[in-house]
Protein backbone atom coordinates (compact mmCIF):
# COMPACT_ATOMS: atom_id res chain seq x y z
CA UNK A 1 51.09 104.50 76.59
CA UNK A 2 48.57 105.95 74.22
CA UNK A 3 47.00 104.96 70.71
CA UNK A 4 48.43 106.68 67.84
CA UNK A 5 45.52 105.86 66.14
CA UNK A 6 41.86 104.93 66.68
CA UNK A 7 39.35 104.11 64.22
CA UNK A 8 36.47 102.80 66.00
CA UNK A 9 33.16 101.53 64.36
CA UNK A 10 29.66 100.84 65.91
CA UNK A 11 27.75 98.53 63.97
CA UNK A 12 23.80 98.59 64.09
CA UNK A 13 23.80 100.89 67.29
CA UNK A 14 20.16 102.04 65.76
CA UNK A 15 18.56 98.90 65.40
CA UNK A 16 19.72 97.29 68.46
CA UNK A 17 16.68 95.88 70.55
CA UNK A 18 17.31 93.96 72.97
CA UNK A 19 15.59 92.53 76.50
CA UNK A 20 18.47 94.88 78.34
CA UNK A 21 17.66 97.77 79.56
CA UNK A 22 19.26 101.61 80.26
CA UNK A 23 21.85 103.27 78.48
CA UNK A 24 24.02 101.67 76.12
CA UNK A 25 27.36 101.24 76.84
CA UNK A 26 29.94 103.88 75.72
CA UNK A 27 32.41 103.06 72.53
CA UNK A 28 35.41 101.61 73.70
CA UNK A 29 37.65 105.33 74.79
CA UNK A 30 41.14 103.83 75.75
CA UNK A 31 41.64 100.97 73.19
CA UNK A 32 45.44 100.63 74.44
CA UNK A 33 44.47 100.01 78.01
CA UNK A 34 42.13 97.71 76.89
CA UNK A 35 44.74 95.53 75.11
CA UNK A 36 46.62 95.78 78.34
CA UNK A 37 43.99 94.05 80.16
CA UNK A 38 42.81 91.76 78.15
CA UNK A 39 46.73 90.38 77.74
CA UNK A 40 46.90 90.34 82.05
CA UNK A 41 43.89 87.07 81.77
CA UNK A 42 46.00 84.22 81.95
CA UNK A 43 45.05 82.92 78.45
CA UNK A 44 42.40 82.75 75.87
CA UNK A 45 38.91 81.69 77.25
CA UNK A 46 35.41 81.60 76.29
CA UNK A 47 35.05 85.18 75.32
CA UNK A 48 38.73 86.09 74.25
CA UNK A 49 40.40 85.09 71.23
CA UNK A 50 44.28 86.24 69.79
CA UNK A 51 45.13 85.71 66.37
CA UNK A 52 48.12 87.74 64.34
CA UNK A 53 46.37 87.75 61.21
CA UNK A 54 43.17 86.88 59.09
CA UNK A 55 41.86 88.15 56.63
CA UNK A 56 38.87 85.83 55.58
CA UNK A 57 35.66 88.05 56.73
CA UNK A 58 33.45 84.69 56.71
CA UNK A 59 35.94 82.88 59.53
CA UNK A 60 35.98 86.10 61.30
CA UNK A 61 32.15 86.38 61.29
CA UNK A 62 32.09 82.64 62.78
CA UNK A 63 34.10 83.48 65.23
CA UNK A 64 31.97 86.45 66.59
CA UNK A 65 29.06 84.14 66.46
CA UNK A 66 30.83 81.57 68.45
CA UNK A 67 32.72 83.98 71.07
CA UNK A 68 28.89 85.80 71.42
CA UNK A 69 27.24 82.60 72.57
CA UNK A 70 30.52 81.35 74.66
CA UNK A 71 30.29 84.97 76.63
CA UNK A 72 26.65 84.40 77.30
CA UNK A 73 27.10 80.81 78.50
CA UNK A 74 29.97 82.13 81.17
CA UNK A 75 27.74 84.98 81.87
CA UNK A 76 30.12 87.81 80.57
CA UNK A 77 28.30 91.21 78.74
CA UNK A 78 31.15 91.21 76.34
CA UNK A 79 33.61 88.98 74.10
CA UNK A 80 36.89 90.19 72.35
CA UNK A 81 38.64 89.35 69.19
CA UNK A 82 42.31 90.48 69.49
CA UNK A 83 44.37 90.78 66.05
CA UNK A 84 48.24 91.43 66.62
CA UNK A 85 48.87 89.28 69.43
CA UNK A 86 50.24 85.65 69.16
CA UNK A 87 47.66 83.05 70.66
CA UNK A 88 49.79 81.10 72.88
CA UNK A 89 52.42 83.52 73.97
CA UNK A 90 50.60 86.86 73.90
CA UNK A 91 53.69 88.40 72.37
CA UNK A 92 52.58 91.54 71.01
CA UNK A 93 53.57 90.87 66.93
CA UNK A 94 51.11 93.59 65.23
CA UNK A 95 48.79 92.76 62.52
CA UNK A 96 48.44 93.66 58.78
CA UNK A 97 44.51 93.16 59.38
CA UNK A 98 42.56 96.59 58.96
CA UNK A 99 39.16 95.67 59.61
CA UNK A 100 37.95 99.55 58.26
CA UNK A 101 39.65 98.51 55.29
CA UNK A 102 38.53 94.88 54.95
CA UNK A 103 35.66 93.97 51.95
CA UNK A 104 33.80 91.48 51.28
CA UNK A 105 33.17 91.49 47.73
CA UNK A 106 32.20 95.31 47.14
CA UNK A 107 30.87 95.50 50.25
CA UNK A 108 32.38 97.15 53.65
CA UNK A 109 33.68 94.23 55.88
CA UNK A 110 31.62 96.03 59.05
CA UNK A 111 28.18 96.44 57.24
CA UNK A 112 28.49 92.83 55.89
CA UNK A 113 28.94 91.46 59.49
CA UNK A 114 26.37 94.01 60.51
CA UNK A 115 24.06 91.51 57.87
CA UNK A 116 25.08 88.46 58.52
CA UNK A 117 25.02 88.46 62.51
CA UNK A 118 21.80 87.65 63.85
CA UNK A 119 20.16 88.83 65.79
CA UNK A 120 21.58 92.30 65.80
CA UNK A 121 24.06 92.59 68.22
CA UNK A 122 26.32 95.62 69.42
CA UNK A 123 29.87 95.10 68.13
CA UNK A 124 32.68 97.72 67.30
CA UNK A 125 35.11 97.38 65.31
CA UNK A 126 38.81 98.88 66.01
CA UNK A 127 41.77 99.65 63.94
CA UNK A 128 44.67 101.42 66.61
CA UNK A 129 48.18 101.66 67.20
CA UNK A 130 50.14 100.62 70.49
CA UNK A 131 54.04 101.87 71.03
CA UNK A 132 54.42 101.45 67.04
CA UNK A 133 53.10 98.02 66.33
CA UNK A 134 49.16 98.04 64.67
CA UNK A 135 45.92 96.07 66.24
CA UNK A 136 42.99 95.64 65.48
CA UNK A 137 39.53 94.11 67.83
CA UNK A 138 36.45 93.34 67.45
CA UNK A 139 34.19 93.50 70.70
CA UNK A 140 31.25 91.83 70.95
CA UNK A 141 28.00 92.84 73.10
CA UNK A 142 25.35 89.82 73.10
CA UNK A 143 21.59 90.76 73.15
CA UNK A 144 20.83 87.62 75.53
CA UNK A 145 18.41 87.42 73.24
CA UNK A 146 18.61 84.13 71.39
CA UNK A 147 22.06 82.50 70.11
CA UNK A 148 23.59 84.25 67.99
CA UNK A 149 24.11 83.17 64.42
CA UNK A 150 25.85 84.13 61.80
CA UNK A 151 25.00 83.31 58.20
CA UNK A 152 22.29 81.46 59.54
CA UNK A 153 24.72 78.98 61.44
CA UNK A 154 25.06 78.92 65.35
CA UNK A 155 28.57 78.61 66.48
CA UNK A 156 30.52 78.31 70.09
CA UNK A 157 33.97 77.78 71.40
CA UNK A 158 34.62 74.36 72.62
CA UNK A 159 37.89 74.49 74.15
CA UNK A 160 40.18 75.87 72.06
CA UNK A 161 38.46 75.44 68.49
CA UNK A 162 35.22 77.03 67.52
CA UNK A 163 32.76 74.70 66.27
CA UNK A 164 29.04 74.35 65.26
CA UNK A 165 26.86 74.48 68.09
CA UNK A 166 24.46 72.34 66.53
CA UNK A 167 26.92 69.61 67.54
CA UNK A 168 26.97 69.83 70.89
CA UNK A 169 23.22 69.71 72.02
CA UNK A 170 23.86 70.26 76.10
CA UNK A 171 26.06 73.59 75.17
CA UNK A 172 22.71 74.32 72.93
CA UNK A 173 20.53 73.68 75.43
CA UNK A 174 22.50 75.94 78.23
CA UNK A 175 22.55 78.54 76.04
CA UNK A 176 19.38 79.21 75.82
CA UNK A 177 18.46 78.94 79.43
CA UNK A 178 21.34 81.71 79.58
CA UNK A 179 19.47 83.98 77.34
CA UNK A 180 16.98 84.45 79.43
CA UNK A 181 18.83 85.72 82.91
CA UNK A 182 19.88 88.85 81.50
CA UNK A 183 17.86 91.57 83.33
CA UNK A 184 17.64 95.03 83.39
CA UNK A 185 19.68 95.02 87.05
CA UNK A 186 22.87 94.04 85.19
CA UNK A 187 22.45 96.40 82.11
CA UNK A 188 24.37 99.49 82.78
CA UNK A 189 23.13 102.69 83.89
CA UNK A 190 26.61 105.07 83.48
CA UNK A 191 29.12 103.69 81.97
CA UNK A 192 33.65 104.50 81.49
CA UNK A 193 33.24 106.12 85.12
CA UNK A 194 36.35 107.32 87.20
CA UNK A 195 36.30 105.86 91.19
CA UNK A 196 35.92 109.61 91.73
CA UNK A 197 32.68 109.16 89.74
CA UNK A 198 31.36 105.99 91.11
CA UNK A 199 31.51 107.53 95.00
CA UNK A 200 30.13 111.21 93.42
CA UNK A 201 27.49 109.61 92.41
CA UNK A 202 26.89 106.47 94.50
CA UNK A 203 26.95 106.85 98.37
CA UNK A 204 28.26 102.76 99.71
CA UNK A 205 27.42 103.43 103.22
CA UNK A 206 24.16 102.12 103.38
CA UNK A 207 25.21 99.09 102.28
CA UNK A 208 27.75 98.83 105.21
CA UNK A 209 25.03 100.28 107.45
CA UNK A 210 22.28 97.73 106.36
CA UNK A 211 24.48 94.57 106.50
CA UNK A 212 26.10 95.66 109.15
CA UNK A 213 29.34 94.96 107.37
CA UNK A 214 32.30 96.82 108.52
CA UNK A 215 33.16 99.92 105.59
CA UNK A 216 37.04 99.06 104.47
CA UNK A 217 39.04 102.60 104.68
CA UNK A 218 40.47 102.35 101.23
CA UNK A 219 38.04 103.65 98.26
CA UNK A 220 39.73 100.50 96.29
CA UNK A 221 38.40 97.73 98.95
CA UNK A 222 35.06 99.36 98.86
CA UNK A 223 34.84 99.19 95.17
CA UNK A 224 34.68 95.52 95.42
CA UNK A 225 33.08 95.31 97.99
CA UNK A 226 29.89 97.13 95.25
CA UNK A 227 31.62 95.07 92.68
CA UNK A 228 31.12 91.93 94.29
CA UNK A 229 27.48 92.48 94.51
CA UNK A 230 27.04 93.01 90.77
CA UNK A 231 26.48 97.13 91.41
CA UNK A 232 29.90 98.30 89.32
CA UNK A 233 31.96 96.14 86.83
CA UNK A 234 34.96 96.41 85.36
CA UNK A 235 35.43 97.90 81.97
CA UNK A 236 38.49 96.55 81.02
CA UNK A 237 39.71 100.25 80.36
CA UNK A 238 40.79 101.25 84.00
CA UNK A 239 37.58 102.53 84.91
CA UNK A 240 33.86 100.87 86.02
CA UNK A 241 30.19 100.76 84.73
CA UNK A 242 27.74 101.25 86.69
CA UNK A 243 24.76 98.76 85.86
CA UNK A 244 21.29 99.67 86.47
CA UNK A 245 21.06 97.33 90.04
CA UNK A 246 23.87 99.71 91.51
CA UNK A 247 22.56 102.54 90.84
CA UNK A 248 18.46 102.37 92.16
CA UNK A 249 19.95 100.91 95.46
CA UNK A 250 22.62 103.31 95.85
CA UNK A 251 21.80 106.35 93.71
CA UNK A 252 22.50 109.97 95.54
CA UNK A 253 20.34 110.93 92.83
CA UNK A 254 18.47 108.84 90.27
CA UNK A 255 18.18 112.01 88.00
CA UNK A 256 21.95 111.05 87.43
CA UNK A 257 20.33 108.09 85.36
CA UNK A 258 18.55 107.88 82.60
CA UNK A 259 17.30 104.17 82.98
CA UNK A 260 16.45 104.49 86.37
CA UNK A 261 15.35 108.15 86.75
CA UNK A 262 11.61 108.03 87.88
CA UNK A 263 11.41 104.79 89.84
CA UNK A 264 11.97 105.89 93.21
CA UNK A 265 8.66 105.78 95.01
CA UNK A 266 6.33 108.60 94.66
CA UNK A 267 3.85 109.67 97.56
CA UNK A 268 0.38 111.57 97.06
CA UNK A 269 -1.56 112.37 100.24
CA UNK A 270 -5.20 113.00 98.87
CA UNK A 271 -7.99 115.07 101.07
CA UNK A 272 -10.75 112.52 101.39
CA UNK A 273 -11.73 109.61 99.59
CA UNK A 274 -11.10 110.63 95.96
CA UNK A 275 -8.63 112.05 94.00
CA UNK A 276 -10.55 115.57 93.62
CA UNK A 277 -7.85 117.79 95.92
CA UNK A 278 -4.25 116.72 96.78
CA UNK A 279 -2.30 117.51 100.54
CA UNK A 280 0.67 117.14 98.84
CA UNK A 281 3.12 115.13 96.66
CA UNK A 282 6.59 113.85 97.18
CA UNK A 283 8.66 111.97 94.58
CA UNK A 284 11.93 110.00 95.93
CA UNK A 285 15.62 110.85 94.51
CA UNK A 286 17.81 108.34 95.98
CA UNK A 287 18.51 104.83 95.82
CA UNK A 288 16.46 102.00 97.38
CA UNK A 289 19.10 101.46 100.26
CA UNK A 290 19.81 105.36 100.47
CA UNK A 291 16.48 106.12 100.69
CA UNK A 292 13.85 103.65 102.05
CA UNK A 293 13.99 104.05 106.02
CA UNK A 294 13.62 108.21 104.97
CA UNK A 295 10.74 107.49 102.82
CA UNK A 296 9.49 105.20 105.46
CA UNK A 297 9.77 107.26 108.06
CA UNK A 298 8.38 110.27 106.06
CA UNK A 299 5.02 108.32 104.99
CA UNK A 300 4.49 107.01 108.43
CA UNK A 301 4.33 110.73 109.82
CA UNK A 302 1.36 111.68 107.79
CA UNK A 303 -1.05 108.85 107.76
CA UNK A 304 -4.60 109.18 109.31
CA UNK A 305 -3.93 108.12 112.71
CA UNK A 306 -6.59 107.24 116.16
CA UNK A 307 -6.24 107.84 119.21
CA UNK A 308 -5.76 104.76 121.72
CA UNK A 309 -4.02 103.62 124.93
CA UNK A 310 -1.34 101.61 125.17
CA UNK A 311 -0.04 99.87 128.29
CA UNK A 312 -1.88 103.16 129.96
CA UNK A 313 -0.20 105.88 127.75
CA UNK A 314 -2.17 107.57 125.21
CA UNK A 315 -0.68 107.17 121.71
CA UNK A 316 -1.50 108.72 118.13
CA UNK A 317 -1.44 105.46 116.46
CA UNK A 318 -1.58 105.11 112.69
CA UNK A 319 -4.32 103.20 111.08
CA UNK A 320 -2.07 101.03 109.11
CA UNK A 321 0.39 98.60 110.71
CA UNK A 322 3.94 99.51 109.64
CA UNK A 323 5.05 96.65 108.45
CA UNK A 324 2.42 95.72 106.40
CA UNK A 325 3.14 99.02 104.82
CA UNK A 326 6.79 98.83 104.56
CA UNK A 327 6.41 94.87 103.10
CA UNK A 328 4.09 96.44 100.01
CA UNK A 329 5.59 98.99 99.20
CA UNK A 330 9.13 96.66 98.92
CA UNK A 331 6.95 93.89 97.20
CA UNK A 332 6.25 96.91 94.77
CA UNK A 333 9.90 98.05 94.08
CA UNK A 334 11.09 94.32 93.75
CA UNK A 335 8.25 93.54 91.50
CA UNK A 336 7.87 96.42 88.89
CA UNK A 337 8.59 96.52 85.04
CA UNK A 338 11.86 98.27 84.75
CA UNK A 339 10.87 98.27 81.41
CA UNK A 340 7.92 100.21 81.57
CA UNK A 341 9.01 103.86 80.88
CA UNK A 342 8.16 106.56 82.70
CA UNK A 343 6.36 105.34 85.37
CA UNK A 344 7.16 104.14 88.71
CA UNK A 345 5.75 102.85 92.05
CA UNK A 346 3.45 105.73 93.21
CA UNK A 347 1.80 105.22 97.15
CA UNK A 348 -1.37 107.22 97.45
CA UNK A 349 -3.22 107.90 100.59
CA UNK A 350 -6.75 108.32 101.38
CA UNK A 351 -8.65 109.05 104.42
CA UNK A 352 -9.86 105.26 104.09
CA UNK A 353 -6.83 103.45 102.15
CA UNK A 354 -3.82 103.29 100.68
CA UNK A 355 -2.89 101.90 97.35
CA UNK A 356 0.53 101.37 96.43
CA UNK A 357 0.84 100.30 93.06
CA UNK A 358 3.35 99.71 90.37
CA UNK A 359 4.16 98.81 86.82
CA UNK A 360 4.27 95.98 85.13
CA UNK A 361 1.09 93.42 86.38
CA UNK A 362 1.30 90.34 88.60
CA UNK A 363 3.65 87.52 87.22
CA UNK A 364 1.09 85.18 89.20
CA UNK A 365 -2.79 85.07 90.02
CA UNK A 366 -3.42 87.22 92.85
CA UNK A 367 -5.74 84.49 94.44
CA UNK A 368 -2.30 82.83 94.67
CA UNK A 369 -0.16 85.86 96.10
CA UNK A 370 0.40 84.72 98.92
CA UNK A 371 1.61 80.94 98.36
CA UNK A 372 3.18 81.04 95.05
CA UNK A 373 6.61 82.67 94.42
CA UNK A 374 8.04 84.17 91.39
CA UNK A 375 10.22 87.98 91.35
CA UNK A 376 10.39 89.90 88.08
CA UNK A 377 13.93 91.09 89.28
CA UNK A 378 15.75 88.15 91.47
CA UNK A 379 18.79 90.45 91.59
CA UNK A 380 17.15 93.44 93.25
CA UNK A 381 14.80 90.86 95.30
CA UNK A 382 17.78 89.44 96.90
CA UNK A 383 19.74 92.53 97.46
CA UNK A 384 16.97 93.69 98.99
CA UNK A 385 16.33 91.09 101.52
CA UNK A 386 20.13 91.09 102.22
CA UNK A 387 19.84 94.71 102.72
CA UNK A 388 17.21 93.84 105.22
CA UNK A 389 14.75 96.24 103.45
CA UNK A 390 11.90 93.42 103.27
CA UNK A 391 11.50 89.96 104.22
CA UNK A 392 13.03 86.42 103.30
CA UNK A 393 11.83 84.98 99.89
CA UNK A 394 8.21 85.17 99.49
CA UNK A 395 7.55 86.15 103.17
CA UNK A 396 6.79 89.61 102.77
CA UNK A 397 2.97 89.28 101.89
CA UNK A 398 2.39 86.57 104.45
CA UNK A 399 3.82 89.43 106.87
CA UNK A 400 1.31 91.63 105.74
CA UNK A 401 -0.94 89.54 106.10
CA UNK A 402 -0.44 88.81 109.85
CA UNK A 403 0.16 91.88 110.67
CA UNK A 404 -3.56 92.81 109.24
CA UNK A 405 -5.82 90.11 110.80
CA UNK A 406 -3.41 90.71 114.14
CA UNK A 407 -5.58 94.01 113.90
CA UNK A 408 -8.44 92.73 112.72
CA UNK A 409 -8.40 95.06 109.67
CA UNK A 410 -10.31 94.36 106.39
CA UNK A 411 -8.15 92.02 104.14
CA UNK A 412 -5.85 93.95 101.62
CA UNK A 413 -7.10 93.90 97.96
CA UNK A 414 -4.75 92.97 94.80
CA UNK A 415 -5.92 94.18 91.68
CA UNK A 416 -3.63 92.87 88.55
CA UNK A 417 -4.20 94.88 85.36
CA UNK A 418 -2.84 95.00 82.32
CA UNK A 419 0.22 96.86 82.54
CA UNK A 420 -0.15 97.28 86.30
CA UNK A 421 -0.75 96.00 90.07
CA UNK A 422 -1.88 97.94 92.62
CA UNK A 423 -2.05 96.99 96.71
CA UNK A 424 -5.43 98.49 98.59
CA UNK A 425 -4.75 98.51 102.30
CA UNK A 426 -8.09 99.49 104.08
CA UNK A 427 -8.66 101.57 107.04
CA UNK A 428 -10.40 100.16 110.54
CA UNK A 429 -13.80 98.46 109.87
CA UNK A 430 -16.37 96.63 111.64
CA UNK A 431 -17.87 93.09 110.44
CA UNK A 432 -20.87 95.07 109.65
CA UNK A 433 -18.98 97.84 107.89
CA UNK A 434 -17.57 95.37 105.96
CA UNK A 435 -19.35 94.71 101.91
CA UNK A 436 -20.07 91.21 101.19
CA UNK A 437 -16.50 90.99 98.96
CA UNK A 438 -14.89 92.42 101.73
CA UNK A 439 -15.55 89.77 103.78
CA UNK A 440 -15.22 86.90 101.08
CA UNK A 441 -12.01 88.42 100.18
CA UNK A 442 -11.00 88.35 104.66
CA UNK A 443 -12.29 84.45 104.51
CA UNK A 444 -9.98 83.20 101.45
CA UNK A 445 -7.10 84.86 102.74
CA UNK A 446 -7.61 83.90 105.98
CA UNK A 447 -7.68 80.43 104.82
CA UNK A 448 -4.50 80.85 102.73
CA UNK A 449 -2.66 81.77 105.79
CA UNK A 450 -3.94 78.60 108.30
CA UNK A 451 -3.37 76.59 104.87
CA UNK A 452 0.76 77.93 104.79
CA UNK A 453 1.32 76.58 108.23
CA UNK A 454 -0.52 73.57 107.84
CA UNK A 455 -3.66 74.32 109.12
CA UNK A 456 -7.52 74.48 108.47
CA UNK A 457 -9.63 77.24 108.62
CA UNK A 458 -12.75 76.89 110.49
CA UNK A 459 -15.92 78.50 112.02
CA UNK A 460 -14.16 79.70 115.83
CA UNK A 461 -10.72 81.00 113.90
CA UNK A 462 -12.46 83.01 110.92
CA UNK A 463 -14.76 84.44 114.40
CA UNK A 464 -11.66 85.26 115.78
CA UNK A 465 -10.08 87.16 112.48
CA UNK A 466 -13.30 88.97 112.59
CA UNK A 467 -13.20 90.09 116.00
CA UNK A 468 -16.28 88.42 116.54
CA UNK A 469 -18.37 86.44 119.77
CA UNK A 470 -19.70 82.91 119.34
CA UNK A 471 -22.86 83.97 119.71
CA UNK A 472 -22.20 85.49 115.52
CA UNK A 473 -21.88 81.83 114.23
CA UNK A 474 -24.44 82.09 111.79
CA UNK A 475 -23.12 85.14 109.83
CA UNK A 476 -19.26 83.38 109.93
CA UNK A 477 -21.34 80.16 108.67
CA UNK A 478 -22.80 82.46 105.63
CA UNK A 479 -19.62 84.02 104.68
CA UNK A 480 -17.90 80.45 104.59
CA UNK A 481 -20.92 78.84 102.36
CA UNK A 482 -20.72 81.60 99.97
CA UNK A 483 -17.53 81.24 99.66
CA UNK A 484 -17.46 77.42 98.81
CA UNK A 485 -20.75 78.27 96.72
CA UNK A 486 -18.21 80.38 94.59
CA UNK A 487 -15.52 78.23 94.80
CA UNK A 488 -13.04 80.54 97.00
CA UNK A 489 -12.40 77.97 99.87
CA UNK A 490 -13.49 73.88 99.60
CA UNK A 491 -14.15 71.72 103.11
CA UNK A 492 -10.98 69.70 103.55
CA UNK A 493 -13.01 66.38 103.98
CA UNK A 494 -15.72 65.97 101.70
CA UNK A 495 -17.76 63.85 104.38
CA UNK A 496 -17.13 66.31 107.20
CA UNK A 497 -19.90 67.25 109.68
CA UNK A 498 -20.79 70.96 110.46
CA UNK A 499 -20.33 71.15 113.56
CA UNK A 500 -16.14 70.56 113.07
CA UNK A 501 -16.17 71.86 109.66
CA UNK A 502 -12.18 72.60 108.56
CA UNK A 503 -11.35 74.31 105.49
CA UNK A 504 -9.11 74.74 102.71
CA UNK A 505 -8.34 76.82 99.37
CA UNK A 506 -9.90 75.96 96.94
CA UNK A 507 -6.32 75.26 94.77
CA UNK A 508 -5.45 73.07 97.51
CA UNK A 509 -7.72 70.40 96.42
């Protein structure tokens, strides 16, 4: 069953800006097999609507206001408006409606709507033929933006009858808490894709691996088994998108897209302390779950490493703890600007640090990184952690952070720019080696971690982070009156004596 004929319109494809991300999706190829979808949903719903005929452009541009802001509340990325099909049967009847041919006054039906609709939103506009009987749809591609309006009027679909939004204040209200969960995971990255295509260029076995989820033999069970976690959906047409979340987590190669081509983790090995002469340089081309426990293991093999002894063996033993690497370097995939073109998380090594950094700056003060929680991508954060490529919510830093004063390594640094953050992890120091911010910087953080398990820091533990004897009171007793002189840390009782001082952030209080 093919279409005779297929006129198909984009409207405002130019001027689209939207807060979604990555390539837009393709015009509508198979309009026929479309029609045959949409008539297998069991009947109309928030984002589908039949009708035989209408010819009134103003009730049509209603109704793409009102199925735009129904699709967003049920959390669909598109909304159809079927002419040619009976509303309550779905007996296929034809239409007389040509939408190409449709004016409002002198003007063309689709460059009115184009005006009218606000904001711009994607929509095309068909006119085809089905097995002799004439159609025509309008699909409709919501920014997430804002409610959409048209002709200044907000409208939605309340059952079976569209009517003003303004009317119905909790609808209003949901709406625009659903405009803003749109992200650039769900936006799609390749879109009209054969299942041939999807497994050329997406390899599923990771995610089988990871989860330890048995891998179903048929190609059709493992589709939705990535379906299911938001990586392909269903066009409609008989083939899949592929959104932007699928494809950095299972990408054989990100080069295969666009949106996400350049933010696989890039690693620069520098000789010395500057950036003045570079080992070598290694950029990433597969998906997060493809890729991560390679690009672990590959880091991991050329850090600066000591010699020690370990339960009597002698071991080459990297300066860094693992996991505190491995729970940055996640933090920085999970937390970068998608947004942010042509840059992506870059880890750079030095003889005395690393710095992993990324783009798109901290969402939250980095005094408050370690007890605070909020992800710029909460799809990708929790595929991630489900993936087991980083700890549960939030946890990840406080791991670090453990894992650090466990080796009684200077405290990490987090620097929040602009349009950036970056992660310093420092080599071995002594107290001594250690600048006066170094050790301020050890004493808050080692306060923020006795304060997350309901604790107090106090003279003996912040010794004991330091690696240091009793006898070194005094300089502990320095650091910690510095730090209350600057307001880092505050005593947690105001009338406390000094000999069993406790202490808290200074937020805490």
């Amino acid at each position: 069953m093919g279409a005779d004929l297929a006129a198909i319109h984009k409207v405002s494809a130019d001027d689209i800006r939207s807060d979604l991300a990555g390539r837009e999706r393709d015009p509508i190829h198979d309009p026929c097999a479309l029609l045959n979808r949409l008539l297998q949903e069991p009947n109309e719903s928030a984002w589908l609507e039949f009708k035989v005929n209408n010819k009134d452009p103003r009730e049509i541009g209603e109704y793409v206001s009102a199925l735009a802001n129904s699709a967003m509340l049920a959390g669909r990325d598109r909304a159809f408006l079927v002419f040619g099909v009976e509303d309550r049967t779905k007996e296929r009847v034809g239409t007389e409606l040509r939408l190409q041919q449709l004016k409002q006054g002198n003007e063309d039906f689709t460059n009115w709507l184009s005006r009218m609709i606000e904001p711009r939103v994607l929509i095309e506009v068909l006119d085809f033929s089905c097995d002799g009987l004439a159609y025509s749809v309008i699909a409709i591609e919501p920014s997430y933006e804002r409610p959409v309006r048209f002709s200044g009027a907000e409208f939605i679909r309340i059952g079976e009858n569209k009517k003003k939004l303004a009317e119905f204040p909790e609808h209003e209200r949901a709406l625009w808490i659903a405009t803003g969960r749109r992200r650039f995971e769900t936006a799609v990255a390749a879109s009209n894709v054969t299942t041939d295509d999807v497994f050329a260029l997406l390899d599923p076995d990771p995610m089988f691996d990871l989860t330890g989820e048995p891998r179903p033999k048929s190609q059709e069970e493992v589709i939705r088994k990535i379906a299911d976690r938001g990586f392909v959906l269903d066009n409609l047409e008989g083939r899949f998108d592929i959104t932007n979340l699928g494809a950095i987590m299972l990408a054989r190669d990100v080069t295969a897209f666009p949106s996400i081509a350049g933010k696989t983790v890039r690693i620069v090995k520098y000789a010395g302390r500057d950036k003045s002469r570079s080992d070598f340089e290694q950029e990433g081309k597969k998906g997060y779950a493809v890729g991560f426990t390679g690009m672990m293991k590959f880091l991991m093999e050329r850090l600066p490493k000591d010699e020690r002894y370990i339960d009597g063996v002698r071991r080459m033993v990297p300066h860094f703890p693992e996991t505190a690497i491995r729970e940055v370097i996640a933090n920085a995939l999970i937390h970068q600007d998608f947004m942010a073109t042509g840059v992506g998380p870059v880890v750079e090594i030095y003889d005395n640090r690393i710095e992993v950094s990324n783009p798109g700056n901290s969402l939250i003060s980095t005094d408050r990184i370690l007890d605070e929680r909020r992800s710029r991508n909460e799809k990708l954060a929790a595929t991630m952690r489900s993936f087991g490529l980083c700890e549960e919510r939030g946890g990840g830093l406080d791991k670090t952070l453990i894992e650090i004063e466990a080796e009684h390594l200077p405290a990490p640094d987090f620097i929040s720019s602009e349009n950036s953050m970056r992660v310093v992890l420092f080599a071995p120091k002594s107290f001594n080696q250690m600048s006066k911010a170094e050790k301020m910087r050890a004493c808050l953080f080692h306060c923020v971690l006795r304060w997350l398990t309901h604790d107090y820091m106090s003279n003996a533990t912040l010794r004991e982070r330091f690696s240091l004897p009793a006898e070194e009171y005094q300089a502990v007793s320095a650091i910690i009156a510095e730090s209350i002189k600057l307001g880092r840390i505050a005593p947690a009782d105001p009338d406390q004596g000094r000999r069993n001082a406790r202490y808290v952030p200074y937020w805490s209080v």
